[in-house]
Protein backbone atom coordinates (compact mmCIF):
# COMPACT_ATOMS: atom_id res chain seq x y z
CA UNK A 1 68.40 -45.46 -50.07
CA UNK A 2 66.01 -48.24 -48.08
CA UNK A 3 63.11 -48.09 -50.79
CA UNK A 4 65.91 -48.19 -53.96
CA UNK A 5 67.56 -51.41 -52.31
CA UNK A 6 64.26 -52.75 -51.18
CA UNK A 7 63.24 -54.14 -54.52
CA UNK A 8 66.37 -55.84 -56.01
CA UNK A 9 67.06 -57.54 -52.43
CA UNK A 10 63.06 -59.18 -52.75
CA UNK A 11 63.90 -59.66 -56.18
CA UNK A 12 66.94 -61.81 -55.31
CA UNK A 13 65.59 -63.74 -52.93
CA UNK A 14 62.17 -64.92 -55.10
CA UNK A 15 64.64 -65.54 -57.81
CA UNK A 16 66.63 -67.82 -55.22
CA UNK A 17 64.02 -69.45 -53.85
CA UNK A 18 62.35 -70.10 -57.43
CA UNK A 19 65.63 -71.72 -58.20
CA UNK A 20 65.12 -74.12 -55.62
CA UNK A 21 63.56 -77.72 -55.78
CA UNK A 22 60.12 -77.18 -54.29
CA UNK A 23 59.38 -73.76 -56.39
CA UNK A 24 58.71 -72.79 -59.26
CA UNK A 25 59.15 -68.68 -60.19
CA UNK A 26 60.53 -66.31 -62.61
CA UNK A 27 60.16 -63.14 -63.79
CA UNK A 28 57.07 -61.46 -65.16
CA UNK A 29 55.98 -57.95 -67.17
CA UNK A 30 52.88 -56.46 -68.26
CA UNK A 31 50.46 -53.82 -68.64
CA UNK A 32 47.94 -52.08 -66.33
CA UNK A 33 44.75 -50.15 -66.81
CA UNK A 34 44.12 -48.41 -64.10
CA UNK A 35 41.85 -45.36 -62.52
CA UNK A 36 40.83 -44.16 -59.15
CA UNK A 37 37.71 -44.13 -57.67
CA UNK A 38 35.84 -41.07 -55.75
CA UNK A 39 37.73 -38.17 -58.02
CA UNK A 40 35.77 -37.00 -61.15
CA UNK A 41 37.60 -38.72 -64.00
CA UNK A 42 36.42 -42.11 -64.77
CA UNK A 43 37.55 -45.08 -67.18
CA UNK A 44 40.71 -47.15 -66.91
CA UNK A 45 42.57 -44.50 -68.96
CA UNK A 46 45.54 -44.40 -67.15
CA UNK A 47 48.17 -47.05 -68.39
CA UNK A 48 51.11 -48.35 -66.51
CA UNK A 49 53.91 -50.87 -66.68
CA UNK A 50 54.34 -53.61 -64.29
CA UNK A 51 57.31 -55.90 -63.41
CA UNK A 52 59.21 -58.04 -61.03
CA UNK A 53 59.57 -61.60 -59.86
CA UNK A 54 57.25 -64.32 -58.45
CA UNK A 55 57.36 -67.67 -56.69
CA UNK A 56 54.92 -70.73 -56.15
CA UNK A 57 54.55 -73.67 -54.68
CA UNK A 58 52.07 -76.34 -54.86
CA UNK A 59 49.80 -77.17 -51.98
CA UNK A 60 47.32 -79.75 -53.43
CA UNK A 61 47.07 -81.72 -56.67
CA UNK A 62 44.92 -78.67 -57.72
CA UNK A 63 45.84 -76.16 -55.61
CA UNK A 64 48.83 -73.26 -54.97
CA UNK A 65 50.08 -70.65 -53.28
CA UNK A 66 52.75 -68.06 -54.41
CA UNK A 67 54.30 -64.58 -53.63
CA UNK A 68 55.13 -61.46 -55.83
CA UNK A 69 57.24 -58.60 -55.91
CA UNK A 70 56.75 -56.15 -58.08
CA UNK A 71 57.04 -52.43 -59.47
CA UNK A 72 53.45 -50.91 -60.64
CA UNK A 73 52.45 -47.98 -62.11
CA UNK A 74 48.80 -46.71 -61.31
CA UNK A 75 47.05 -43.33 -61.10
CA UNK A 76 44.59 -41.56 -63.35
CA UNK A 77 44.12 -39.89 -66.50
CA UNK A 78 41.60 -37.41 -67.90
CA UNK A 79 40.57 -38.76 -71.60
CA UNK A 80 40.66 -35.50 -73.71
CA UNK A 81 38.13 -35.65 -76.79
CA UNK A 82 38.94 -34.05 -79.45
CA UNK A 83 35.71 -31.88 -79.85
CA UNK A 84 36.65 -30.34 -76.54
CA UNK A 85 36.69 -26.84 -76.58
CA UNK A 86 38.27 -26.57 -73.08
CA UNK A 87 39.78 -29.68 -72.17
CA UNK A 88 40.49 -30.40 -68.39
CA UNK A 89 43.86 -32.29 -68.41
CA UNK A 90 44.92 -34.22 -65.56
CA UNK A 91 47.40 -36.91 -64.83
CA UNK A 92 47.88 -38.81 -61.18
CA UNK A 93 51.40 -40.82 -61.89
CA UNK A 94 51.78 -43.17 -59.04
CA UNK A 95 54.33 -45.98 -58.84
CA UNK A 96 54.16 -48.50 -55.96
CA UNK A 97 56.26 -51.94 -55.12
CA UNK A 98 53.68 -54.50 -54.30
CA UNK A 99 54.18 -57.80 -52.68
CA UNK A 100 50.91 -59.71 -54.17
CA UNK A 101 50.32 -63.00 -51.66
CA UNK A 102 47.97 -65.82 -53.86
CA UNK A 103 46.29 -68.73 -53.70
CA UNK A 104 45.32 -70.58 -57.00
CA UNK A 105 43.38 -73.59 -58.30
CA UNK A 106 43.74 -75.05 -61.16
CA UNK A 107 40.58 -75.53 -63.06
CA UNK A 108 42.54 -77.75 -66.16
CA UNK A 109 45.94 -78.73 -67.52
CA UNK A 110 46.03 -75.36 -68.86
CA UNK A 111 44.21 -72.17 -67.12
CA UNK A 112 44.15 -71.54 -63.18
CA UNK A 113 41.79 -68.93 -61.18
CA UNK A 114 43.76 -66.67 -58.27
CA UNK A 115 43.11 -65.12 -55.89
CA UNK A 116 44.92 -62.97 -52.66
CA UNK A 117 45.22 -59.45 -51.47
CA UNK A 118 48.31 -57.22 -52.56
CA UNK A 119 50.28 -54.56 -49.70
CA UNK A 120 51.48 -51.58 -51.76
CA UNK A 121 54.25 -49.44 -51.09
CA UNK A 122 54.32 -45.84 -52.69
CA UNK A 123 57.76 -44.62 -54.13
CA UNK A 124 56.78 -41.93 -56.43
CA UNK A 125 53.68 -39.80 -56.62
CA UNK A 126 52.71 -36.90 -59.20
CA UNK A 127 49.92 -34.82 -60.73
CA UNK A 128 50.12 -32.93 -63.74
CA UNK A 129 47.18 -30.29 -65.29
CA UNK A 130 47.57 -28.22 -68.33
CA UNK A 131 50.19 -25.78 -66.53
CA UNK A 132 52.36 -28.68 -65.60
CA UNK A 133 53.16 -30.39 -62.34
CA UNK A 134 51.26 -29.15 -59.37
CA UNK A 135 53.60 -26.79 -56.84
CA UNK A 136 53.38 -28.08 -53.49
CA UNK A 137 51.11 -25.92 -52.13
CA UNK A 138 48.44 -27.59 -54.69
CA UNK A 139 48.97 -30.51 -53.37
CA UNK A 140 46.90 -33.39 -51.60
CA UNK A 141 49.22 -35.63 -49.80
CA UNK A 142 49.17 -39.72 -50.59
CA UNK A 143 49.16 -41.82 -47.96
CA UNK A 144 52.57 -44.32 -48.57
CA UNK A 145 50.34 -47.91 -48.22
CA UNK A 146 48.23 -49.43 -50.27
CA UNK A 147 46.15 -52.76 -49.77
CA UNK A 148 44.14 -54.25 -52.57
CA UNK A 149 42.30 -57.73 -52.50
CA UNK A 150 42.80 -59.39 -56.25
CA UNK A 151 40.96 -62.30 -58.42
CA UNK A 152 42.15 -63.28 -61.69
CA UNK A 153 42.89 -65.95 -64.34
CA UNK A 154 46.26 -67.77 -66.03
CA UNK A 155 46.33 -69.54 -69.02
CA UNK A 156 49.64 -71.44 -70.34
CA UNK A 157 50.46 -70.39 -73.32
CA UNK A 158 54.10 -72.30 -73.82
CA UNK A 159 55.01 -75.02 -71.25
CA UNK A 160 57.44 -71.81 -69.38
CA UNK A 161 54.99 -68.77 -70.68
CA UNK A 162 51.52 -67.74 -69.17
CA UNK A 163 49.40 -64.77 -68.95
CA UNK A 164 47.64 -63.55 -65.88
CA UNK A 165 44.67 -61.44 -66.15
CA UNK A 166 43.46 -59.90 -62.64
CA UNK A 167 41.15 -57.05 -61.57
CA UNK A 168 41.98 -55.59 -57.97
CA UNK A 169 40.73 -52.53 -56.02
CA UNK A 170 42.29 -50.82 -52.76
CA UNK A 171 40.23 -51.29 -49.50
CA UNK A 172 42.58 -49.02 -47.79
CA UNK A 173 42.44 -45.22 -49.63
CA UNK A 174 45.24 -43.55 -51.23
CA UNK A 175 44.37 -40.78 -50.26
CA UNK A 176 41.30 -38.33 -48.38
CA UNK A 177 39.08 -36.15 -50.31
CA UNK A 178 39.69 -32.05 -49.85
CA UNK A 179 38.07 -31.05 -47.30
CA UNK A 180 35.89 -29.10 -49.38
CA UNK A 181 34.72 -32.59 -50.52
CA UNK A 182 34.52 -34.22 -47.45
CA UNK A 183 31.64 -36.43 -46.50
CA UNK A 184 30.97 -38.67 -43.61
CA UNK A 185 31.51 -41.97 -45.48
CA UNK A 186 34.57 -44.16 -46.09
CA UNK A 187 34.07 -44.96 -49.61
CA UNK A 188 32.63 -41.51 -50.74
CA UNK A 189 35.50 -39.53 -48.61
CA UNK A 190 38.63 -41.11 -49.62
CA UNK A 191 40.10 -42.05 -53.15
CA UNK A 192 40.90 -45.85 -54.06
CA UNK A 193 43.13 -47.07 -56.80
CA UNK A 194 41.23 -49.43 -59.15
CA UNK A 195 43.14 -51.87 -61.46
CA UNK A 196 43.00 -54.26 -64.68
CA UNK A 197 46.29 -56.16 -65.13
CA UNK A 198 47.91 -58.11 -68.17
CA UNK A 199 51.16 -59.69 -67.23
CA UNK A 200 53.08 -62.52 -69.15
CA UNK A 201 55.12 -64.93 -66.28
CA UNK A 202 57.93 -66.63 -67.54
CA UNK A 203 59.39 -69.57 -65.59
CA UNK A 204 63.58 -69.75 -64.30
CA UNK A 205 63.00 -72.57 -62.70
CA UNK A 206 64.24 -76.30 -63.46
């Protein structure tokens, strides 16, 4: 009951305080590309939806800070080829609420770089092969937080509309290797999500 009323309550109050006279927010919805690094399956062939509410407020002439909330959809994917005679399939469906924190600077009237780091929250997690969801006993638990530094660009597109284009990668894992795969390194014994976002941010404010 906590995590299904967590999101709409964030979502309220970033749509309040976008409504307010020193912010400016909205809503926003997009696209990810996504993959995770250290299992065997690589390319951003996993897609995702993404959507929620953010919040800004300037700091500087050129410079501003802002807040998200957000439902995201990340994981993996194994890209069958057709000339496959035994394809592997696999699918990792993870969904997360993240609450992105940003700072931006505007480098003209009309496109901004950001910046920030992102805390992830896992509400759903599954894994699929060619015989359908993995039983329990199959599977490798996810750890429930995620953390993933971010960099990105917006361009205004209409004088309300803009698109965000970011890149971000977990610095805490998902997840541990088997222990078959074990190793004693941090980046080559644990599994990271890896991310390319496309979001369009539309303004309520007024």
């Amino acid at each position: 009951m906590t995590r299904r009323l967590l999101l709409p309550a964030l979502f309220i109050l970033i749509v309040n305080l976008a409504l307010a006279q020193r912010f400016q927010g909205g809503i926003l919805a997009g696209y990810n590309a996504t993959q995770v690094e250290g299992d065997s399956y690589k390319g951003y062939h996993k897609p995702g939806i993404l959507a929620g509410a953010f919040v800004q407020t300037d700091i500087a002439p050129a410079v501003f800070a802002g807040l998200e909330i957000k439902y995201s959809q990340k994981g993996a994917r194994n890209r069958i080829k057709p000339k496959d005679e035994d394809p592997d399939k696999y699918i990792m469906r993870l969904g997360y609420i993240d609450i992105p924190v940003f700072v931006g600077f505007r480098a003209s009237d009309k496109s901004a770089v950001v910046g920030g780091i992102s805390a992830g929250y896992l509400v759903h997690a599954k894994e699929f092969d060619e015989y359908g969801e993995f039983v329990r006993e199959d599977q490798n638990a996810f750890n429930d937080f995620d953390l993933q530094p971010f960099v990105g660009f917006q361009f205004d597109m209409l004088d309300r509309l803009k698109l965000d284009l970011r890149i971000a990668y977990s610095v805490l894992p998902i997840r541990g290797l088997p222990g078959e795969d074990a190793t004693n390194y941090y980046w080559l014994n644990n599994q990271f999500n890896n991310v390319i976002s496309l979001a369009f941010y539309y303004r309520l404010d007024r």
